[in-house]
N, C-alpha and C. Protein backbone atom coordinates (compact mmCIF):
# COMPACT_ATOMS: atom_id res chain seq x y z
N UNK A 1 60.77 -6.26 -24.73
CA UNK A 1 60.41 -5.08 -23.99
C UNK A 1 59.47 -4.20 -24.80
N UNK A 2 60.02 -4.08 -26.06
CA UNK A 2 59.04 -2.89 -26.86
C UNK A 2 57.51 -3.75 -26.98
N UNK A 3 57.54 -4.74 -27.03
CA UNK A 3 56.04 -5.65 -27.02
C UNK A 3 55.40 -5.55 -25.33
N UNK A 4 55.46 -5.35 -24.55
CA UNK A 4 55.74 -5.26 -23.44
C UNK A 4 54.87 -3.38 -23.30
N UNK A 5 55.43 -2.91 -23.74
CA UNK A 5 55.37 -1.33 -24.06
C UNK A 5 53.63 -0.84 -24.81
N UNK A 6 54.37 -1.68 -26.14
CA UNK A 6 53.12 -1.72 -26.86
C UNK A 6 51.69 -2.54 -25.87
N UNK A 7 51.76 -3.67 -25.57
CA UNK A 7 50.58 -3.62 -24.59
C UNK A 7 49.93 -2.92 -23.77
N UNK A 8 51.19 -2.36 -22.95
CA UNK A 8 50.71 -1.37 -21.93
C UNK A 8 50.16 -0.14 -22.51
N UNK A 9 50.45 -0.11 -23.72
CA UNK A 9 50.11 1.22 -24.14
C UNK A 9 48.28 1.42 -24.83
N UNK A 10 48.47 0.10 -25.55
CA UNK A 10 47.06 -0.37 -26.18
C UNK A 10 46.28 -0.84 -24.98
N UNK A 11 46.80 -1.12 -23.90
CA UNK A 11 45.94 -1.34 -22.40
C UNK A 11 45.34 0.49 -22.01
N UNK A 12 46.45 1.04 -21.93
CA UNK A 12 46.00 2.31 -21.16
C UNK A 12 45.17 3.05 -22.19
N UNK A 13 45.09 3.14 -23.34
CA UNK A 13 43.92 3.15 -24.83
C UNK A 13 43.27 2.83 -24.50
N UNK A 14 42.41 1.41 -24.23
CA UNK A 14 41.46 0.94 -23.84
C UNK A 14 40.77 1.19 -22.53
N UNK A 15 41.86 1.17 -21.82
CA UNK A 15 41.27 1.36 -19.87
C UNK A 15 40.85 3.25 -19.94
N UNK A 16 41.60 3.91 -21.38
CA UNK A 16 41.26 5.46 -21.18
C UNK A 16 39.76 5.46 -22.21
N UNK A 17 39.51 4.85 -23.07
CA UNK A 17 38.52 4.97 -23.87
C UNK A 17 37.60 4.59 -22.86
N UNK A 18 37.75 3.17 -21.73
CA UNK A 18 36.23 2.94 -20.97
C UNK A 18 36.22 3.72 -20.48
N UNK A 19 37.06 4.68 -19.50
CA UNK A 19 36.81 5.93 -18.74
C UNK A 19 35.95 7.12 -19.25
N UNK A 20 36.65 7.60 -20.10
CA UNK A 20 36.04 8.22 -21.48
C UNK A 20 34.88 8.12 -21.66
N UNK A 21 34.05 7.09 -21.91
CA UNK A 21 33.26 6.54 -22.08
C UNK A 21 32.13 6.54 -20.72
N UNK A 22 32.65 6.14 -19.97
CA UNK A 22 31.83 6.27 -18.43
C UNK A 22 31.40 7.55 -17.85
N UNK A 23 32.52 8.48 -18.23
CA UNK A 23 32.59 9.87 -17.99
C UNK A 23 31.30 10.51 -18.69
N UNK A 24 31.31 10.23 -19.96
CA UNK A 24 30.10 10.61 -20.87
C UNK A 24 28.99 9.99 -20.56
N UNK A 25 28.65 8.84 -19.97
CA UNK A 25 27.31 8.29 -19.25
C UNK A 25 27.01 9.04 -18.35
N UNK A 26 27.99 8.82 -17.61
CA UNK A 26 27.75 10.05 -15.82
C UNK A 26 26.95 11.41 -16.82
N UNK A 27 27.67 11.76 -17.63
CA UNK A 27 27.52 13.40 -17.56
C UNK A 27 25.98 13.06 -18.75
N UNK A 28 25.83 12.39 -19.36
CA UNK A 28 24.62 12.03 -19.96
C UNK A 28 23.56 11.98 -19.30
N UNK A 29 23.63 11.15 -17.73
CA UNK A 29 22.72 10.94 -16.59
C UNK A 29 22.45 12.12 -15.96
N UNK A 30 23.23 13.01 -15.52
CA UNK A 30 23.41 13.95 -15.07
C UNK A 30 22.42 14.97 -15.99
N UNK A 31 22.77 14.90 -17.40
CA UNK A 31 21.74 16.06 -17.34
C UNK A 31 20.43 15.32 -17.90
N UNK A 32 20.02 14.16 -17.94
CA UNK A 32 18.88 13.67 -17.76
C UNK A 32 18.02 13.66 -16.58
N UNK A 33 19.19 13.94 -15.74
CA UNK A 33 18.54 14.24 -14.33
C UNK A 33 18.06 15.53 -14.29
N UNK A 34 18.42 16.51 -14.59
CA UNK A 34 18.34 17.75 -14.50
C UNK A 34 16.90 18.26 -15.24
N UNK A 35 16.98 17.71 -16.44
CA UNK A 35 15.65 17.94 -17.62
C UNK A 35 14.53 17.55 -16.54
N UNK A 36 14.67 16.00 -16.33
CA UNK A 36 13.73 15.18 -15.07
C UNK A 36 13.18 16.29 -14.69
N UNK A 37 13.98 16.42 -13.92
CA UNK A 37 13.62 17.75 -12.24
C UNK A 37 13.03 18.51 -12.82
N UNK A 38 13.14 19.11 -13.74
CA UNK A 38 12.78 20.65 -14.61
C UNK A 38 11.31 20.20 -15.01
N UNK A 39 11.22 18.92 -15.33
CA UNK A 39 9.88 18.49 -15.83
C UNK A 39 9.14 18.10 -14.56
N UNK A 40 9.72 17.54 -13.58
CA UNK A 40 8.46 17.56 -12.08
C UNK A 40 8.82 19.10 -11.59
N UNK A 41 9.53 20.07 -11.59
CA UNK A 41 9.16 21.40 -11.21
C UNK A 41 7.48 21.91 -12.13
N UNK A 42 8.07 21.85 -13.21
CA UNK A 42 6.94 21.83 -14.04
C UNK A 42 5.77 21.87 -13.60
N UNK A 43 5.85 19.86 -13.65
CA UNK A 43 4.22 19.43 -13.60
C UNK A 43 4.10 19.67 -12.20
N UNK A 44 4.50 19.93 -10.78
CA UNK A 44 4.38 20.26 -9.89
C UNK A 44 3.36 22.06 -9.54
N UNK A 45 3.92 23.07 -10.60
CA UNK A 45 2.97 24.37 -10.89
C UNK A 45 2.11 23.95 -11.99
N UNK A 46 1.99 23.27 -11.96
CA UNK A 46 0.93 22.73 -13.39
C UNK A 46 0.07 22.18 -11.97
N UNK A 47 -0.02 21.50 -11.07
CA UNK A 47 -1.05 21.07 -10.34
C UNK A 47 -1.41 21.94 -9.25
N UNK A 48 -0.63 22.78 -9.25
CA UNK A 48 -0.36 23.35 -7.77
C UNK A 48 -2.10 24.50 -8.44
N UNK A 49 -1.33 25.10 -9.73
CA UNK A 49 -2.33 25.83 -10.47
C UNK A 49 -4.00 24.93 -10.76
N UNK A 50 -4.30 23.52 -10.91
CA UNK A 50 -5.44 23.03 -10.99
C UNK A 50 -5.75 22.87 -9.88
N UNK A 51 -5.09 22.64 -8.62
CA UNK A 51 -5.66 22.54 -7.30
C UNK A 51 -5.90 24.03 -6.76
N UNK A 52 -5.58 24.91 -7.41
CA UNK A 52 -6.33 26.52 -6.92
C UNK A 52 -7.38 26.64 -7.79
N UNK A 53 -7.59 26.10 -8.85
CA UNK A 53 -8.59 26.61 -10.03
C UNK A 53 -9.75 26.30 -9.13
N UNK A 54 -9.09 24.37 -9.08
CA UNK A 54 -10.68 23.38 -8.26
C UNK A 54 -11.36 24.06 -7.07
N UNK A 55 -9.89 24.57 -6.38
CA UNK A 55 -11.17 25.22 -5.02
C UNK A 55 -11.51 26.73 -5.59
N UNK A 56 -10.52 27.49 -6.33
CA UNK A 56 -12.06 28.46 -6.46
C UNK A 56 -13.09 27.91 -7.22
N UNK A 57 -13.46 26.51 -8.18
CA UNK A 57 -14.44 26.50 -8.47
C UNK A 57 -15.25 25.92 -7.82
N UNK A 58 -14.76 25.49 -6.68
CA UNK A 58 -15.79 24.74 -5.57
C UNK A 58 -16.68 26.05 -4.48
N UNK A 59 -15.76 27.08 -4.67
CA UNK A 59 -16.03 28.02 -3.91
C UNK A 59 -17.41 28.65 -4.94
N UNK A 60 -17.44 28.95 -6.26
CA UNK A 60 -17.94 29.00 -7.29
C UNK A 60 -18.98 28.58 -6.84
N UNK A 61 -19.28 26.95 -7.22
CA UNK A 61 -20.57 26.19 -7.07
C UNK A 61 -21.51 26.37 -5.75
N UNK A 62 -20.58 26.13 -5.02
CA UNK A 62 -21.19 27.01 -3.35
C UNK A 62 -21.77 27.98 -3.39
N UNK A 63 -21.14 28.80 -3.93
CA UNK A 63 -22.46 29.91 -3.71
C UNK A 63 -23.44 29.81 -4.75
N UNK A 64 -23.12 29.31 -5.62
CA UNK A 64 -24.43 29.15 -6.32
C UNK A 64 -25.33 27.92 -6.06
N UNK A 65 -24.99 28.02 -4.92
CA UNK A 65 -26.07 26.34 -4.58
C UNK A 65 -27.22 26.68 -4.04
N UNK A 66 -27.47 27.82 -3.25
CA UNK A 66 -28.75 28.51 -3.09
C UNK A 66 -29.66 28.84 -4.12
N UNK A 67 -28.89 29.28 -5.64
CA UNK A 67 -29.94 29.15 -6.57
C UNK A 67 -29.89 28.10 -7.26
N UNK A 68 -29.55 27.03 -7.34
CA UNK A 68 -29.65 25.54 -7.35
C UNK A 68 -30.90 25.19 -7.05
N UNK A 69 -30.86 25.45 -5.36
CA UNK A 69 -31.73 24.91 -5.06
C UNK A 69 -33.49 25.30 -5.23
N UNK A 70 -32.93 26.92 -4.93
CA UNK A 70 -34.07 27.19 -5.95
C UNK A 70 -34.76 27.14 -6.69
N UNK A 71 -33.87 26.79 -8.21
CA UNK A 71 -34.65 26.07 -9.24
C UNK A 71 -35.27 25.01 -9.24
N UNK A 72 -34.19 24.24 -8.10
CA UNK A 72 -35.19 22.72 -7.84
C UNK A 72 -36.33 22.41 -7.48
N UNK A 73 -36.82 23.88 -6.58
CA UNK A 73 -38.14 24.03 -6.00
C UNK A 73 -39.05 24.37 -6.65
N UNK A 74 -38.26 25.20 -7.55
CA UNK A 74 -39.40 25.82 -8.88
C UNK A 74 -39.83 24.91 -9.78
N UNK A 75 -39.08 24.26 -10.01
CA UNK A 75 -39.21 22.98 -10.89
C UNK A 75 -39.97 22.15 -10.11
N UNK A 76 -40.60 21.50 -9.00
CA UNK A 76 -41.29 20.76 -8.45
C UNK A 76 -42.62 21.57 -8.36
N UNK A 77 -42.94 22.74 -7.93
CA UNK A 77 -44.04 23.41 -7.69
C UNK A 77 -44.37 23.60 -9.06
N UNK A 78 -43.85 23.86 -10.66
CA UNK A 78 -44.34 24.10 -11.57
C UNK A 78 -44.73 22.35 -12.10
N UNK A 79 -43.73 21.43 -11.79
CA UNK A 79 -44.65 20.35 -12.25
C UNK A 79 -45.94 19.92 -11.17
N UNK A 80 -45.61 20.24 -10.16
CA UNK A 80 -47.42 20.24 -9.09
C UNK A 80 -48.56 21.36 -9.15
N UNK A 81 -47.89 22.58 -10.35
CA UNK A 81 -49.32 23.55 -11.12
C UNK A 81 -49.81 23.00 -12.18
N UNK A 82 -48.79 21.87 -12.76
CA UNK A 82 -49.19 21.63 -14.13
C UNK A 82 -50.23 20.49 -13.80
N UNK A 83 -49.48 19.40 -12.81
CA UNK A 83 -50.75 18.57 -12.69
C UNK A 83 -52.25 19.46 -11.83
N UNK A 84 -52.42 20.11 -11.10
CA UNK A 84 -53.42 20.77 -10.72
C UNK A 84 -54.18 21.31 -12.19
N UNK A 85 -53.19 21.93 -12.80
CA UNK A 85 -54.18 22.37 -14.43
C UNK A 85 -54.31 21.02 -14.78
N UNK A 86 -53.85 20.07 -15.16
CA UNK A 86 -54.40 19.18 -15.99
C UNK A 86 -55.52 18.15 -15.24
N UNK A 87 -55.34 18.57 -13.96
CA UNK A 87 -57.01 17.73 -12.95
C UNK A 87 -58.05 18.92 -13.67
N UNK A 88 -57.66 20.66 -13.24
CA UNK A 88 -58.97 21.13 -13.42
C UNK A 88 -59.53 21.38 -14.96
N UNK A 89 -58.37 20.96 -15.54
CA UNK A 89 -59.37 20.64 -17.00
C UNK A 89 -60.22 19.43 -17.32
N UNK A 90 -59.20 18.50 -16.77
CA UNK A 90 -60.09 17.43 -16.86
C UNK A 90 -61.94 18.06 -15.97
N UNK A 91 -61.35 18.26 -15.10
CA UNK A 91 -62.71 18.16 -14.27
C UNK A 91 -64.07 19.75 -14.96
N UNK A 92 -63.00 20.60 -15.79
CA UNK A 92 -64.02 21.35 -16.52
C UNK A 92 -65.02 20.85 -17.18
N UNK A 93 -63.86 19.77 -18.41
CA UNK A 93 -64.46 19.03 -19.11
C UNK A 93 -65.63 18.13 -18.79
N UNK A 94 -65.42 17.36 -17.81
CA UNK A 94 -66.73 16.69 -16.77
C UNK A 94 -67.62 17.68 -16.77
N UNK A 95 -67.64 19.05 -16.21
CA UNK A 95 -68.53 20.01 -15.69
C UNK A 95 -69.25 20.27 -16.97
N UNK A 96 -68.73 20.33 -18.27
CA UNK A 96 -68.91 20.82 -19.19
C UNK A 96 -70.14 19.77 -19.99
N UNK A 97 -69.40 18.66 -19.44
CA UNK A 97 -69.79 17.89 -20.84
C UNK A 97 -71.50 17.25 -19.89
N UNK A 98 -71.43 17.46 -18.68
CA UNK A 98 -72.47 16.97 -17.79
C UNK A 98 -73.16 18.37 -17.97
N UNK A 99 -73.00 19.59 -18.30
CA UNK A 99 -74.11 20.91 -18.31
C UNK A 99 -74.89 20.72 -19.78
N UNK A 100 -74.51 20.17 -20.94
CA UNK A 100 -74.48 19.72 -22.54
C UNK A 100 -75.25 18.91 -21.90
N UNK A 101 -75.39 17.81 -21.33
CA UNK A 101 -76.17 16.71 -21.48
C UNK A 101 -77.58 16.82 -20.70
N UNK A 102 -77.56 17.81 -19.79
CA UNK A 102 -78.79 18.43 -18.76
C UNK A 102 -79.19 19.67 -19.60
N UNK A 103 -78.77 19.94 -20.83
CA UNK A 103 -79.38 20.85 -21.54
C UNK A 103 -80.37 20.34 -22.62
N UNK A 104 -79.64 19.01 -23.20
CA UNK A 104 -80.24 18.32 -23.77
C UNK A 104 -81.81 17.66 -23.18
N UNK A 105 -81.32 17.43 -22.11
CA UNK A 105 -82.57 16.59 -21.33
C UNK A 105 -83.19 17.53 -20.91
């Protein structure tokens, strides 16, 4: 009987240590869960905040797209003055170098 005893007893030791033991996983999971959540609350105002930045900076670029475009125009008409100067020099030079040679003659 006392062997009998002693088993049951080193049984309910063991069957209380796995409990024990399981108990502390659960509650391990549990607050791994919790951190989790805390970290997608997180990164959730972490995007919520770059998706307001992006549209005010889209709102940003928008209005400055009128002087965008502006410059783009300026920039085309100053490279179509530059070639106009560099025809009427060339063509000075012609004028020039043909008045030199009818002076000569």
């Amino acid at each position: 009987m006392g062997l009998c005893q002693d088993v049951f007893s080193k049984m309910a030791t063991y069957l209380m240590g796995k409990l024990t033991a399981t108990s502390e996983d659960c509650k391990l999971l549990e607050n791994m869960n919790k951190l989790t959540s805390l970290k997608y609350l997180e990164m959730k105002d972490i995007a919520v905040n770059i998706s307001r930045n992006l549209k005010d900076l889209n709102q940003k670029y928008a209005a400055l797209q009128p002087y965008l475009d502006q410059i783009t125009l300026t920039e085309e008409q100053v490279a179509a003055l530059e070639q106009a100067a560099y025809k009427l020099d060339a063509y000075s030079k012609k004028l020039e170098a043909k008045y030199k040679l009818e002076r000569i003659l």
